[in-house]
Every structure is written in C-alpha cells, then in structure tokens.
PDB file of N, CA and C in Angstrom:
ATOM      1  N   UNK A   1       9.945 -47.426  73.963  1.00  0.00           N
ATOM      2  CA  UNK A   1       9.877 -46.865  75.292  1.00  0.00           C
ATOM      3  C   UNK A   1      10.142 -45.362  75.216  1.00  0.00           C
ATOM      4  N   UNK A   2       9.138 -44.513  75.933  1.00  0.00           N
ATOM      5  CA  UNK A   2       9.542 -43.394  75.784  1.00  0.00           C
ATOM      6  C   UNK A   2       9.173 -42.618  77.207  1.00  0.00           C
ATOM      7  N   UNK A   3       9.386 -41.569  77.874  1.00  0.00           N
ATOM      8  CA  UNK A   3       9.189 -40.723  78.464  1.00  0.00           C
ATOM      9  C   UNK A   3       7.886 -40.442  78.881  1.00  0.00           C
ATOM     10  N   UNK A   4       7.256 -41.579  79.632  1.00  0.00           N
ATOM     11  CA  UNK A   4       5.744 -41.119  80.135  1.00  0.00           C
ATOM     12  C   UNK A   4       4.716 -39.589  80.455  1.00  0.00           C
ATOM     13  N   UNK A   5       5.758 -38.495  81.288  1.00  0.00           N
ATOM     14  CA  UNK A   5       5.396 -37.509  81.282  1.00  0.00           C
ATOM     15  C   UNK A   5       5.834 -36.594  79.927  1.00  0.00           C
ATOM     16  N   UNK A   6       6.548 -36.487  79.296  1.00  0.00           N
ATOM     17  CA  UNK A   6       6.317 -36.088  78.040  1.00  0.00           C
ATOM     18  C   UNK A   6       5.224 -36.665  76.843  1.00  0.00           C
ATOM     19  N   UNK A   7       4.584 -38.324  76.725  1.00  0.00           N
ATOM     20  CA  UNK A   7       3.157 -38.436  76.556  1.00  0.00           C
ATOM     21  C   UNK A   7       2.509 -38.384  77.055  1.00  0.00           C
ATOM     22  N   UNK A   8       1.559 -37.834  78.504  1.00  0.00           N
ATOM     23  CA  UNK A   8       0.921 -37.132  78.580  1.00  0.00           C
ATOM     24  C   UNK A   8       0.650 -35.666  79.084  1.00  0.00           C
ATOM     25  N   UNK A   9       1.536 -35.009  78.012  1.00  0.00           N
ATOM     26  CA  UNK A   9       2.027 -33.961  77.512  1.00  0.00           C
ATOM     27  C   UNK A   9       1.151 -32.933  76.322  1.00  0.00           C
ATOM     28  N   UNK A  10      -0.555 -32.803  76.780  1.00  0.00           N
ATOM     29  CA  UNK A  10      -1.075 -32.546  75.242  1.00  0.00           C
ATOM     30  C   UNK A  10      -0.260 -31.262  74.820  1.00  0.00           C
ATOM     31  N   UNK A  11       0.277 -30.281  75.678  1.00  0.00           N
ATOM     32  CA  UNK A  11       1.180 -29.192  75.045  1.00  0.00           C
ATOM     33  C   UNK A  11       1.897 -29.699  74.419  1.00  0.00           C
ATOM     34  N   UNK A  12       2.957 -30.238  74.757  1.00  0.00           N
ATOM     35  CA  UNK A  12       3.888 -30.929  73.611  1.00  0.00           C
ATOM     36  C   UNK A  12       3.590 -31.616  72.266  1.00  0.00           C
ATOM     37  N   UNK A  13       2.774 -32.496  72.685  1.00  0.00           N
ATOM     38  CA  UNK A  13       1.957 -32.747  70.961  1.00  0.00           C
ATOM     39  C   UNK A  13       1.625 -31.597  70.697  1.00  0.00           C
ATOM     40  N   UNK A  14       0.852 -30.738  71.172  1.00  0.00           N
ATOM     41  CA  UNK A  14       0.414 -29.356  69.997  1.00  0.00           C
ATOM     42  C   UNK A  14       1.702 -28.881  69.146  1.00  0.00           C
ATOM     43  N   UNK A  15       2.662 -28.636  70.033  1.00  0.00           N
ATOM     44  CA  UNK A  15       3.504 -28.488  69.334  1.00  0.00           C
ATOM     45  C   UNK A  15       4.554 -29.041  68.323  1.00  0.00           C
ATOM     46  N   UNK A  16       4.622 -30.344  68.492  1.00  0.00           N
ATOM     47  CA  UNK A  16       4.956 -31.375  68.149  1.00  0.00           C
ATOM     48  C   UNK A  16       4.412 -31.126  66.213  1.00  0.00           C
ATOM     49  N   UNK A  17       3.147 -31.697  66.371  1.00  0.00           N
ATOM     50  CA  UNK A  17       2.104 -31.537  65.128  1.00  0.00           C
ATOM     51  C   UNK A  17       2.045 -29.985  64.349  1.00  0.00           C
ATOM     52  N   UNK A  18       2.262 -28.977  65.312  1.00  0.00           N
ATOM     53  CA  UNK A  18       2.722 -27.723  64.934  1.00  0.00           C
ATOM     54  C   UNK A  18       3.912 -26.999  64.063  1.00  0.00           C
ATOM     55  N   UNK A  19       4.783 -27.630  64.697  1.00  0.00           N
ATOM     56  CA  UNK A  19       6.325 -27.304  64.077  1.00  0.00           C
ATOM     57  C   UNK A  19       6.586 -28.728  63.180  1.00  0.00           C
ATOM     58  N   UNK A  20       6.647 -29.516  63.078  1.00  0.00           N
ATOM     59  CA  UNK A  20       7.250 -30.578  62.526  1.00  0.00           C
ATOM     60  C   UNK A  20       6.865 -30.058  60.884  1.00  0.00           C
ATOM     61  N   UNK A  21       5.867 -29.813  60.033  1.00  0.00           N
ATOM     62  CA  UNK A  21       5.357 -29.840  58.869  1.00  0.00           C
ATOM     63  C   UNK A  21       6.391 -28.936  58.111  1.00  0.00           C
ATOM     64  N   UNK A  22       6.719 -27.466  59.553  1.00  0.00           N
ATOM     65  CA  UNK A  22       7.925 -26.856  58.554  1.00  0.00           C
ATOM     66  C   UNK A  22       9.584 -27.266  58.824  1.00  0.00           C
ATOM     67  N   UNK A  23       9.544 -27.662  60.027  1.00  0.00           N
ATOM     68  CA  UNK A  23      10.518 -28.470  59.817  1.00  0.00           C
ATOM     69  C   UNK A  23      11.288 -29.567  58.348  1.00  0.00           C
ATOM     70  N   UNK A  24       9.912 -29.957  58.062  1.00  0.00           N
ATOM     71  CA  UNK A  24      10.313 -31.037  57.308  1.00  0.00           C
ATOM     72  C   UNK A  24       9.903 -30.391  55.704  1.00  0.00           C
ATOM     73  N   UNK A  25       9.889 -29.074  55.574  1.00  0.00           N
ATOM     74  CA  UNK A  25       9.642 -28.311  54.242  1.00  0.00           C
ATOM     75  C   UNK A  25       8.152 -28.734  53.559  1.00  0.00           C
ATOM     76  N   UNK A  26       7.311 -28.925  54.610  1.00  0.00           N
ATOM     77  CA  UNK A  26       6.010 -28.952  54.077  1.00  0.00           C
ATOM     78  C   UNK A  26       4.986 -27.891  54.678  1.00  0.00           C
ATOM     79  N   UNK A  27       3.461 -27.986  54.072  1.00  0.00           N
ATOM     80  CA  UNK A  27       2.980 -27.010  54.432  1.00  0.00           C
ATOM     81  C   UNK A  27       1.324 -27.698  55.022  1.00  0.00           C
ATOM     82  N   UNK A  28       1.478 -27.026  56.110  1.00  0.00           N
ATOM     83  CA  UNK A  28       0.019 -27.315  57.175  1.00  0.00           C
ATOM     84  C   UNK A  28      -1.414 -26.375  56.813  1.00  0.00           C
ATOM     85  N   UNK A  29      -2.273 -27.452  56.427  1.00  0.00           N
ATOM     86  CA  UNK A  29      -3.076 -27.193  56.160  1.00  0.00           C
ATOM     87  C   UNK A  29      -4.435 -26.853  57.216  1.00  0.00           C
ATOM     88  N   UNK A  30      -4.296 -27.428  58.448  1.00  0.00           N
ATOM     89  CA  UNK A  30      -4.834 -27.270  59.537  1.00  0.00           C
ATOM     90  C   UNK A  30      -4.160 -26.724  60.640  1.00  0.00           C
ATOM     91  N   UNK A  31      -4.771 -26.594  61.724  1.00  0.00           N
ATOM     92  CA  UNK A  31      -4.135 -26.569  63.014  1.00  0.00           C
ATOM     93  C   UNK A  31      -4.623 -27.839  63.620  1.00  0.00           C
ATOM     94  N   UNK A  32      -3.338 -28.149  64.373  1.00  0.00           N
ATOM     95  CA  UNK A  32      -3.456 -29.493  64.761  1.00  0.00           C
ATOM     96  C   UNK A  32      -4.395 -29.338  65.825  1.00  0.00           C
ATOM     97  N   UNK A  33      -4.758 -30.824  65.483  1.00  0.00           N
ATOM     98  CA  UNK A  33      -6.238 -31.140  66.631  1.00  0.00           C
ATOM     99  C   UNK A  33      -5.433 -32.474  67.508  1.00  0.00           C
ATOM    100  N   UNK A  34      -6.141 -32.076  68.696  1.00  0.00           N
ATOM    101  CA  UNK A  34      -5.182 -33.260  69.965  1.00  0.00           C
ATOM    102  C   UNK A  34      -6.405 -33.420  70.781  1.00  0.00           C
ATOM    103  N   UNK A  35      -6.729 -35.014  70.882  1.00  0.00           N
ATOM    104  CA  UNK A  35      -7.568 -35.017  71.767  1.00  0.00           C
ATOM    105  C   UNK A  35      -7.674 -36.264  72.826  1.00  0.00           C
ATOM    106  N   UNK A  36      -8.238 -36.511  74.261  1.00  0.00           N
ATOM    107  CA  UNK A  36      -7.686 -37.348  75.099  1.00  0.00           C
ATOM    108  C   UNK A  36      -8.896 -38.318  74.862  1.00  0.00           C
ATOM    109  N   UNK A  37      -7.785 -39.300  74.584  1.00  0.00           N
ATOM    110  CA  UNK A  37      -8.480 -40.503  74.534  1.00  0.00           C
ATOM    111  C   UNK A  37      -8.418 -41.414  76.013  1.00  0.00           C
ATOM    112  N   UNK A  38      -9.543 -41.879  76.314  1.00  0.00           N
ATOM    113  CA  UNK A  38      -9.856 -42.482  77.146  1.00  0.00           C
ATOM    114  C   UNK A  38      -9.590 -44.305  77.670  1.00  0.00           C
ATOM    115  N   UNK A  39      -8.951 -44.436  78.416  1.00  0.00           N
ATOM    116  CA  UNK A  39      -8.820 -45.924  79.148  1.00  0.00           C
ATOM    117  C   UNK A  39      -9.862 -46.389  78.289  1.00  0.00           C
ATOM    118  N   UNK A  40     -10.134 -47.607  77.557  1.00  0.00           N
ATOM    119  CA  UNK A  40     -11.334 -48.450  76.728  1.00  0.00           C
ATOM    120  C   UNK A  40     -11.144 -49.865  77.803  1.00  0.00           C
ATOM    121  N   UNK A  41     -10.756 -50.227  78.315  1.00  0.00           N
ATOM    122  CA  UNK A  41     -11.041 -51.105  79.637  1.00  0.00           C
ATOM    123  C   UNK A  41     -10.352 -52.309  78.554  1.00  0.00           C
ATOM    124  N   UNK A  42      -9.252 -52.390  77.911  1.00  0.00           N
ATOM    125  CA  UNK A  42      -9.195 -53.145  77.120  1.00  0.00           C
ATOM    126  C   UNK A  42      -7.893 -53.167  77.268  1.00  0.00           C
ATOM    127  N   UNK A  43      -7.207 -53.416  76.081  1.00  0.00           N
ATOM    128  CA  UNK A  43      -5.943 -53.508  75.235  1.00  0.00           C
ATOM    129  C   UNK A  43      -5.367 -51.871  75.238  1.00  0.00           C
ATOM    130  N   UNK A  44      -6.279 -50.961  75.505  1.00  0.00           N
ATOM    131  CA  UNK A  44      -5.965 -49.654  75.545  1.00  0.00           C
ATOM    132  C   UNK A  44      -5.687 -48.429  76.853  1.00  0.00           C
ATOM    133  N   UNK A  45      -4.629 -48.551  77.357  1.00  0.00           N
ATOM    134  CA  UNK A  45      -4.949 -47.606  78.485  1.00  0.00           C
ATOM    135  C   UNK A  45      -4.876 -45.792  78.785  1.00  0.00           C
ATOM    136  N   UNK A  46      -5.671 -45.498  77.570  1.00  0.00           N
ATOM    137  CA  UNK A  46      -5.620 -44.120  77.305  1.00  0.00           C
ATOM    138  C   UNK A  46      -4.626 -43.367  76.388  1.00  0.00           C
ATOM    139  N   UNK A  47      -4.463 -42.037  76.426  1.00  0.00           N
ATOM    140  CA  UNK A  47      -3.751 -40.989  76.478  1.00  0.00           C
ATOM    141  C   UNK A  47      -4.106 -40.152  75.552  1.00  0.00           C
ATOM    142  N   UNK A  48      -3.223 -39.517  74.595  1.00  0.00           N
ATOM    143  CA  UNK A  48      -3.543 -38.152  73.241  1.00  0.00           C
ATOM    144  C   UNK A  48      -3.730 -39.036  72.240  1.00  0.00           C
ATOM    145  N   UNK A  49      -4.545 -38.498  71.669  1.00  0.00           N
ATOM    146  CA  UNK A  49      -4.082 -38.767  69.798  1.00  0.00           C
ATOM    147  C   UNK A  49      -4.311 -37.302  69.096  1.00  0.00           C
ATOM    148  N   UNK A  50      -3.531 -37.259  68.179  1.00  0.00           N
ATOM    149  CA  UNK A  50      -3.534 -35.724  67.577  1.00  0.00           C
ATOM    150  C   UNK A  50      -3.466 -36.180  65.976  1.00  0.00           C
ATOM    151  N   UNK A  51      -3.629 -34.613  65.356  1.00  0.00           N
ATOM    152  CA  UNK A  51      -3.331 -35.440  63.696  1.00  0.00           C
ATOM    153  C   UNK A  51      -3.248 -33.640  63.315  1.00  0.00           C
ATOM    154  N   UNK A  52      -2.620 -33.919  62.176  1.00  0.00           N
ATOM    155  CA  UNK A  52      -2.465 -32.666  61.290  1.00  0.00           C
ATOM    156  C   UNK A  52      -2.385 -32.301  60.133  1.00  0.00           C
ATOM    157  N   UNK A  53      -3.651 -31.960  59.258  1.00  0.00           N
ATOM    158  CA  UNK A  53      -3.318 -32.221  57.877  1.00  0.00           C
ATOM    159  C   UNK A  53      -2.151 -31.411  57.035  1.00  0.00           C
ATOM    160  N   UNK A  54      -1.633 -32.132  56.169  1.00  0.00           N
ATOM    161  CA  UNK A  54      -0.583 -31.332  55.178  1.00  0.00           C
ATOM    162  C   UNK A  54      -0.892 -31.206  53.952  1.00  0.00           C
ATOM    163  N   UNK A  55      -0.115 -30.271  53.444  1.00  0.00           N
ATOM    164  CA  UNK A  55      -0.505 -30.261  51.815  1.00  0.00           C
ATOM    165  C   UNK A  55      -0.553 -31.606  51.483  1.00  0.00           C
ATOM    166  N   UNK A  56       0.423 -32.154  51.675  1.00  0.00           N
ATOM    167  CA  UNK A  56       1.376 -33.440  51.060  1.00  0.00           C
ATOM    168  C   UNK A  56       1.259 -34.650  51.910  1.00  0.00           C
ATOM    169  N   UNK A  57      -0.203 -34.481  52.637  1.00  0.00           N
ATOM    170  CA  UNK A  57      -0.858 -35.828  53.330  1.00  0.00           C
ATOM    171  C   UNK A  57      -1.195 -35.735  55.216  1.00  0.00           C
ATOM    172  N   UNK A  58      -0.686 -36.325  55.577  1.00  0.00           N
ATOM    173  CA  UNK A  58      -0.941 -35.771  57.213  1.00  0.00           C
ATOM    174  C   UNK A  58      -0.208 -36.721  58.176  1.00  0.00           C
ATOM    175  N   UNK A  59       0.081 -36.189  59.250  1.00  0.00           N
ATOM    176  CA  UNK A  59       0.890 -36.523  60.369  1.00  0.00           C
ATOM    177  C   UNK A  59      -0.079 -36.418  61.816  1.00  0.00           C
ATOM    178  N   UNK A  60       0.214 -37.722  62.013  1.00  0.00           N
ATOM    179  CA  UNK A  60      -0.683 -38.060  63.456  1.00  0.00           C
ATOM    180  C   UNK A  60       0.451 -38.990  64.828  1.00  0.00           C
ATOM    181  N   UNK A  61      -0.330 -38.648  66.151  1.00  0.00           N
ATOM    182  CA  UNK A  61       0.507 -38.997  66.917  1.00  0.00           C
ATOM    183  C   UNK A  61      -0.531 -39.543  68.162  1.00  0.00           C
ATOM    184  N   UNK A  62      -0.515 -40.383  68.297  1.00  0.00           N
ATOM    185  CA  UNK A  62      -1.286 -41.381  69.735  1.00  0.00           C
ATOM    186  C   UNK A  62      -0.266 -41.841  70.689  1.00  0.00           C
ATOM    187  N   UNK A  63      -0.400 -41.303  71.931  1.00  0.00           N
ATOM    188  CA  UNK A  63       0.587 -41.662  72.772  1.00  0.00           C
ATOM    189  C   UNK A  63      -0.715 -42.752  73.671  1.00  0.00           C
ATOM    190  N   UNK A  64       0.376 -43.674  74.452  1.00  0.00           N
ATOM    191  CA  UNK A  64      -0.034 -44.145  75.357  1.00  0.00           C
ATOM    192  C   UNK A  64       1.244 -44.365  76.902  1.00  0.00           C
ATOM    193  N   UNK A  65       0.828 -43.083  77.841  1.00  0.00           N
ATOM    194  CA  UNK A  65       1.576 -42.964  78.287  1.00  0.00           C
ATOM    195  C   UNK A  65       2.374 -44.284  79.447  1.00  0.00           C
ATOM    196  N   UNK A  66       1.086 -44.585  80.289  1.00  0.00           N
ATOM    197  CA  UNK A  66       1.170 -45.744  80.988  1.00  0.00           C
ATOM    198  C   UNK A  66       1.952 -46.839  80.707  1.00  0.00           C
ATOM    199  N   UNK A  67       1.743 -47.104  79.413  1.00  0.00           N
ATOM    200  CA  UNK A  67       2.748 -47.983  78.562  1.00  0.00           C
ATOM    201  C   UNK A  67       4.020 -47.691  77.974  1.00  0.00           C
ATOM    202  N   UNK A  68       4.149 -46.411  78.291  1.00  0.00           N
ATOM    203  CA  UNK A  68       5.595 -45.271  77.781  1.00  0.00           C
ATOM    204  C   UNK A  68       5.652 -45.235  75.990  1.00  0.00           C
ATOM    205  N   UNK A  69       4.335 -45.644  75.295  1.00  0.00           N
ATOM    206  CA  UNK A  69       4.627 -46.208  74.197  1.00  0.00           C
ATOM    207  C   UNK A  69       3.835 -44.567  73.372  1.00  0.00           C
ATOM    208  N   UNK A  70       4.416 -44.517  72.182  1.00  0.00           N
ATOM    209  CA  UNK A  70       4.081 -43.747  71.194  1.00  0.00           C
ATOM    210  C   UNK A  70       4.137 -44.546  70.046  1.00  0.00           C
ATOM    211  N   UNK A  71       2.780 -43.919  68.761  1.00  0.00           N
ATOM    212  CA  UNK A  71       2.962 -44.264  67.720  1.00  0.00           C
ATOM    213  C   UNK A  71       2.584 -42.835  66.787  1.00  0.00           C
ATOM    214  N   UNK A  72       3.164 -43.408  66.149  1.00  0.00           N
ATOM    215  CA  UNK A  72       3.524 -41.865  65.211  1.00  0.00           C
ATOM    216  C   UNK A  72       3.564 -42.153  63.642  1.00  0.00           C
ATOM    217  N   UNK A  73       2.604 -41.096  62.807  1.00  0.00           N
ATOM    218  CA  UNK A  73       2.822 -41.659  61.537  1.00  0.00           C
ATOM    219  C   UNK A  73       2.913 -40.770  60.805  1.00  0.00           C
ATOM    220  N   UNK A  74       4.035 -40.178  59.586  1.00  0.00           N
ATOM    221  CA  UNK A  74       4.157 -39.244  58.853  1.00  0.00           C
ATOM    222  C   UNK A  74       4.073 -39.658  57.712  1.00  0.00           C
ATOM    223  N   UNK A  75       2.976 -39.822  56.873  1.00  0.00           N
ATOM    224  CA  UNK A  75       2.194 -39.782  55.691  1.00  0.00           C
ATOM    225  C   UNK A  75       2.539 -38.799  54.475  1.00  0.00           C
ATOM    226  N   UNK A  76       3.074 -39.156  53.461  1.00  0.00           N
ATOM    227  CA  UNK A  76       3.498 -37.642  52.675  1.00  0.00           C
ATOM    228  C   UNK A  76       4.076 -38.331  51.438  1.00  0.00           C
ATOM    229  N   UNK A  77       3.513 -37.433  50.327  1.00  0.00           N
ATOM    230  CA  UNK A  77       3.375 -37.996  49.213  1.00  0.00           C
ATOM    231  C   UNK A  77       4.713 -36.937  48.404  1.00  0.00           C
ATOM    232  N   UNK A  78       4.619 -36.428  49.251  1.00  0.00           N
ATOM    233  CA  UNK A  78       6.779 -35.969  48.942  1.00  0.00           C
ATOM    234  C   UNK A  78       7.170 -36.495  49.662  1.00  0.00           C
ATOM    235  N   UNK A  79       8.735 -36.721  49.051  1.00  0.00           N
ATOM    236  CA  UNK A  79       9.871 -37.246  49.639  1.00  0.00           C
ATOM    237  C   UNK A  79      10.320 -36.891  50.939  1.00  0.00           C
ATOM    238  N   UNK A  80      10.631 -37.473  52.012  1.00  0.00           N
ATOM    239  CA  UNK A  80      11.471 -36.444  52.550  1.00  0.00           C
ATOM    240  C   UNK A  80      12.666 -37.853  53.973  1.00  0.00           C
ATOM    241  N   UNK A  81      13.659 -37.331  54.355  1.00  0.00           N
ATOM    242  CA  UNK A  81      14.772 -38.017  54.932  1.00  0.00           C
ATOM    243  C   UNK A  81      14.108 -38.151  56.536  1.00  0.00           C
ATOM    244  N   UNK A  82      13.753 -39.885  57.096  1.00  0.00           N
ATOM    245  CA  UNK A  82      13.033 -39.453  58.212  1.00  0.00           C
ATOM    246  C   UNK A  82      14.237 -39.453  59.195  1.00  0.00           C
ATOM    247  N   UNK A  83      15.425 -39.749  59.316  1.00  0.00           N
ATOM    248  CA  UNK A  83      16.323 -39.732  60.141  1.00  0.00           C
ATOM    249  C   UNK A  83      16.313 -38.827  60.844  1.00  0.00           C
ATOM    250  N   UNK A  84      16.352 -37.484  60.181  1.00  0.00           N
ATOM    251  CA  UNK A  84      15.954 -36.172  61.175  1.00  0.00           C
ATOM    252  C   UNK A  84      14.845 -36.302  61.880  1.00  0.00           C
ATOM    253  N   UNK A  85      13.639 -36.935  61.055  1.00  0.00           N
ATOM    254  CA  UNK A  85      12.049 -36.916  62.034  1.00  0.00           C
ATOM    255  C   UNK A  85      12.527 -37.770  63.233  1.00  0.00           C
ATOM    256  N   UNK A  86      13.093 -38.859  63.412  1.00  0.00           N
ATOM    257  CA  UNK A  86      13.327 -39.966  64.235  1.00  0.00           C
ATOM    258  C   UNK A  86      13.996 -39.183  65.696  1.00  0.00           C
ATOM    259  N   UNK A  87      15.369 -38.435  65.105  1.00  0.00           N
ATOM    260  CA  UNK A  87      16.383 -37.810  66.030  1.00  0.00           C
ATOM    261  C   UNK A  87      15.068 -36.779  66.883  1.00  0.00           C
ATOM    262  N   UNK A  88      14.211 -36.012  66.096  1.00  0.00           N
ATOM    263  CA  UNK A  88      13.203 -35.212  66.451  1.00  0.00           C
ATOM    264  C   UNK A  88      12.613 -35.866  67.215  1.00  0.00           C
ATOM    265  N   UNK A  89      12.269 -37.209  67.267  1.00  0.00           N
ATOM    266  CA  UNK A  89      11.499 -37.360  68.132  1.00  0.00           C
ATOM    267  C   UNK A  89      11.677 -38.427  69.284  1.00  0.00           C
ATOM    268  N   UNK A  90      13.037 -38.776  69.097  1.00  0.00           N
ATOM    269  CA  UNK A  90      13.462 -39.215  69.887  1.00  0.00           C
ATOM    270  C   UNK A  90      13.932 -38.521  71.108  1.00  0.00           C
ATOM    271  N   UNK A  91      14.625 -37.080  70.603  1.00  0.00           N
ATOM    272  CA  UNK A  91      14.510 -35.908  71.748  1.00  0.00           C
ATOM    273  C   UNK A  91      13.709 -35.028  72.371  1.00  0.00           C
ATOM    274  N   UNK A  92      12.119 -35.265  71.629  1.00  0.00           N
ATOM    275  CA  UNK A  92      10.934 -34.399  72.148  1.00  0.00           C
ATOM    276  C   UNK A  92      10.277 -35.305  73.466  1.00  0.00           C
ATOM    277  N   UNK A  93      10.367 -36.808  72.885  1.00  0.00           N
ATOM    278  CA  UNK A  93       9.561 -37.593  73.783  1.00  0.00           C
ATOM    279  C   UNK A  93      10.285 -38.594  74.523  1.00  0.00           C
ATOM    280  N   UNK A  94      11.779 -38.418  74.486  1.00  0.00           N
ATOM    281  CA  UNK A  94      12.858 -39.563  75.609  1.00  0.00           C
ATOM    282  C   UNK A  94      12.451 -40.691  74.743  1.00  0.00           C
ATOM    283  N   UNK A  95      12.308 -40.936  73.385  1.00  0.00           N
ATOM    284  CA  UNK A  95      11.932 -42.504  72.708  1.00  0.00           C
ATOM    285  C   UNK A  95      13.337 -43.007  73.096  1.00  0.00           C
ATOM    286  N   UNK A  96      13.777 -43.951  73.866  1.00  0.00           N
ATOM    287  CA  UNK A  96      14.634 -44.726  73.991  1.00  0.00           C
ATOM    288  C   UNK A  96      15.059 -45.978  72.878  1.00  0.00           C
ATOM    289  N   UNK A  97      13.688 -46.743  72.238  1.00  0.00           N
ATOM    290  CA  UNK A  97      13.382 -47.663  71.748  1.00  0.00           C
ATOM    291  C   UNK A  97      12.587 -47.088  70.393  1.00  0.00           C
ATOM    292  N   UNK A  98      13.301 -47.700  69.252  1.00  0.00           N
ATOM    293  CA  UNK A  98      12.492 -47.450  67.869  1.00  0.00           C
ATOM    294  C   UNK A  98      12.131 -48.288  67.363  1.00  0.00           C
ATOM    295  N   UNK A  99      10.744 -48.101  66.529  1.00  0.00           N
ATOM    296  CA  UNK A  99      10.419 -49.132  65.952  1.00  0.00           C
ATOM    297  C   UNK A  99      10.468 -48.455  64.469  1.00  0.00           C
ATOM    298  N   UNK A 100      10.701 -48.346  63.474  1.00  0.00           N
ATOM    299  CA  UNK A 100      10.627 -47.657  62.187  1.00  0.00           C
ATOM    300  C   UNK A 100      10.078 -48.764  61.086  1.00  0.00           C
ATOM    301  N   UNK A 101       9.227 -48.576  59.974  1.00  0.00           N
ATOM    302  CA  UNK A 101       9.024 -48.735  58.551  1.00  0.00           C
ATOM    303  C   UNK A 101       8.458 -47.456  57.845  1.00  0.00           C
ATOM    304  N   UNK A 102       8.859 -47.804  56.801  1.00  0.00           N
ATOM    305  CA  UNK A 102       8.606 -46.907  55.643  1.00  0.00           C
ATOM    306  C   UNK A 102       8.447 -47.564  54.660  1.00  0.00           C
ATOM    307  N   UNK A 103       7.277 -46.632  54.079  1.00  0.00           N
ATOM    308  CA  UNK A 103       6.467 -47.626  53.056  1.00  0.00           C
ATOM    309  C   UNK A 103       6.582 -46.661  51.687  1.00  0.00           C
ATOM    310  N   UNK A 104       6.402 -47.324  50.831  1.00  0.00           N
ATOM    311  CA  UNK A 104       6.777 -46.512  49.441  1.00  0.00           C
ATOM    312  C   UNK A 104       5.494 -46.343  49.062  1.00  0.00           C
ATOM    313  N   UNK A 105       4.442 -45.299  49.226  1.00  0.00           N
ATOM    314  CA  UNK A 105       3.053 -45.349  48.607  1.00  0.00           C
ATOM    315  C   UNK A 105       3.676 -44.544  47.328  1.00  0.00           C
ATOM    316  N   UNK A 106       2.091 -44.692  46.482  1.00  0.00           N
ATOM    317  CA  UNK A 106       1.743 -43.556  45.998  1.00  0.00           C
ATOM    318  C   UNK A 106       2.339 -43.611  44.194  1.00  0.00           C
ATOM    319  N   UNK A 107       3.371 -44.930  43.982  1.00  0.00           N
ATOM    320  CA  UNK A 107       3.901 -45.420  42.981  1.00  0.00           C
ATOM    321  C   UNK A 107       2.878 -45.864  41.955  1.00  0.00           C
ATOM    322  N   UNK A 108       2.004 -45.721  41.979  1.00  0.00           N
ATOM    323  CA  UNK A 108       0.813 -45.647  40.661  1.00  0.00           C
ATOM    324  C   UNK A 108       0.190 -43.938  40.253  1.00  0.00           C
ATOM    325  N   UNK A 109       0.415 -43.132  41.198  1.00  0.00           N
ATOM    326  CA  UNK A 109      -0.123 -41.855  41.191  1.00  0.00           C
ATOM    327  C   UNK A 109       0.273 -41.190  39.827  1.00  0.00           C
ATOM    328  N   UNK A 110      -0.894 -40.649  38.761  1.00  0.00           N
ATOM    329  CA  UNK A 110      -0.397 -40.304  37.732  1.00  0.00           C
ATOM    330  C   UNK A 110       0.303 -39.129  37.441  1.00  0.00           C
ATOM    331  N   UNK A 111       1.268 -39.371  36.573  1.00  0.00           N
ATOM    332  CA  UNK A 111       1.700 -37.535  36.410  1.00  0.00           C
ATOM    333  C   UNK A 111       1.184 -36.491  36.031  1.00  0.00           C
ATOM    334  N   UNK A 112       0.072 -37.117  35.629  1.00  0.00           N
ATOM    335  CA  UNK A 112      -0.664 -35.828  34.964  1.00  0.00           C
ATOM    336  C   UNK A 112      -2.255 -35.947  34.749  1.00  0.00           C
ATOM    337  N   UNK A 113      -3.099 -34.847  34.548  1.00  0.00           N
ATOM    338  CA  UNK A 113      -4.853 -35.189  34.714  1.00  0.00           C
ATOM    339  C   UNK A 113      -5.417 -36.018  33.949  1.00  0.00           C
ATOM    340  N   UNK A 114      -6.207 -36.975  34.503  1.00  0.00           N
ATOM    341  CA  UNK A 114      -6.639 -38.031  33.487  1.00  0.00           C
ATOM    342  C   UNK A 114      -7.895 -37.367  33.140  1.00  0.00           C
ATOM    343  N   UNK A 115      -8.794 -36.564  33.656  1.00  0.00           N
ATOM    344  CA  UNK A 115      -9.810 -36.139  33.517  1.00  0.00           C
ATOM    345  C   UNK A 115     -10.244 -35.153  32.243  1.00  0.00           C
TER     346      UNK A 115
END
C-alpha cells in the first residue's frame, strides 16, 4: 500500500529513477524514461512505468495508483545493501506495506574474457 497521489506522480518517478543510481554508488547510463500507461480494461488499471539503465544493470518502477500499489525492481550486478533502497522508498511513495525478494543472479558470470 502506498500513497496514491505520490503514484501518480510522473515528477516524482523522474526523479525517483534520477537520483537513486547515485545514491546507491552506481552510474546512469540513460536518462530515465517514464511513461503513462493506460487502464487495459483488465487486471490493469493504469498509471507510470519508468526504467533507467545503469552501468551495473537497470532500475524500473510501474506504479498503479488506483490500487495504491507499486512495483519496483533494482537489477544490479554489483552488490549493494537494499535496506536503504526500501527506507528510500518507503518515504518517497508513503509504501506502508512491503513486499521484498532478492535474488542472487549473475553466480555463473565469468571472471574473465572467454573470447
């Protein structure tokens, strides 16, 4: 559950997708793109989705405000502590309610050029 008028908020995602990469000691390879997704008469009742590439993989964010619901995914093939991302975004968007996993990719990736 989060803060309806803060998801549909596309300023705030810009910024959101903006600041977070150095926040979290990585480096943005794009400028974030945010764009409104539309009611699909379905299972879906609109709002943003944004995304932002990083050196070290990419970070995307789909709100659905109506539903107060956000999903959010920080992708990154460095390490990094999401407790801070969580607190971050629990105070950007009123997330009342968390849902968290973290997944260990990337554990076959070689150390060095096979080529």
């Amino acid at each position: 559950m989060a803060d309806p008028k803060k998801l549909n908020d596309r300023g705030l995602i810009v910024k959101v997708l903006g600041d977070l990469p150095r926040k979290m000691g990585m480096q943005r390879l794009i400028v974030p793109r945010v764009v409104r997704a539309p009611d699909n008469g379905l299972k879906d009742p609109g709002g943003w989705s944004g995304f932002v590439i990083i050196q070290e993989s990419h970070i995307s964010i789909h709100t659905f405000p109506r539903r107060r619901f956000v999903s959010i995914d920080v992708y990154s093939c460095k390490d990094f502590n999401p407790r801070p991302i969580r607190r971050y975004f629990r105070r950007l968007f009123g997330v009342r309610k968390f849902e968290n996993h973290l997944v260990v990719r990337g554990t076959q990736y070689p150390h060095y050029n096979l080529a």
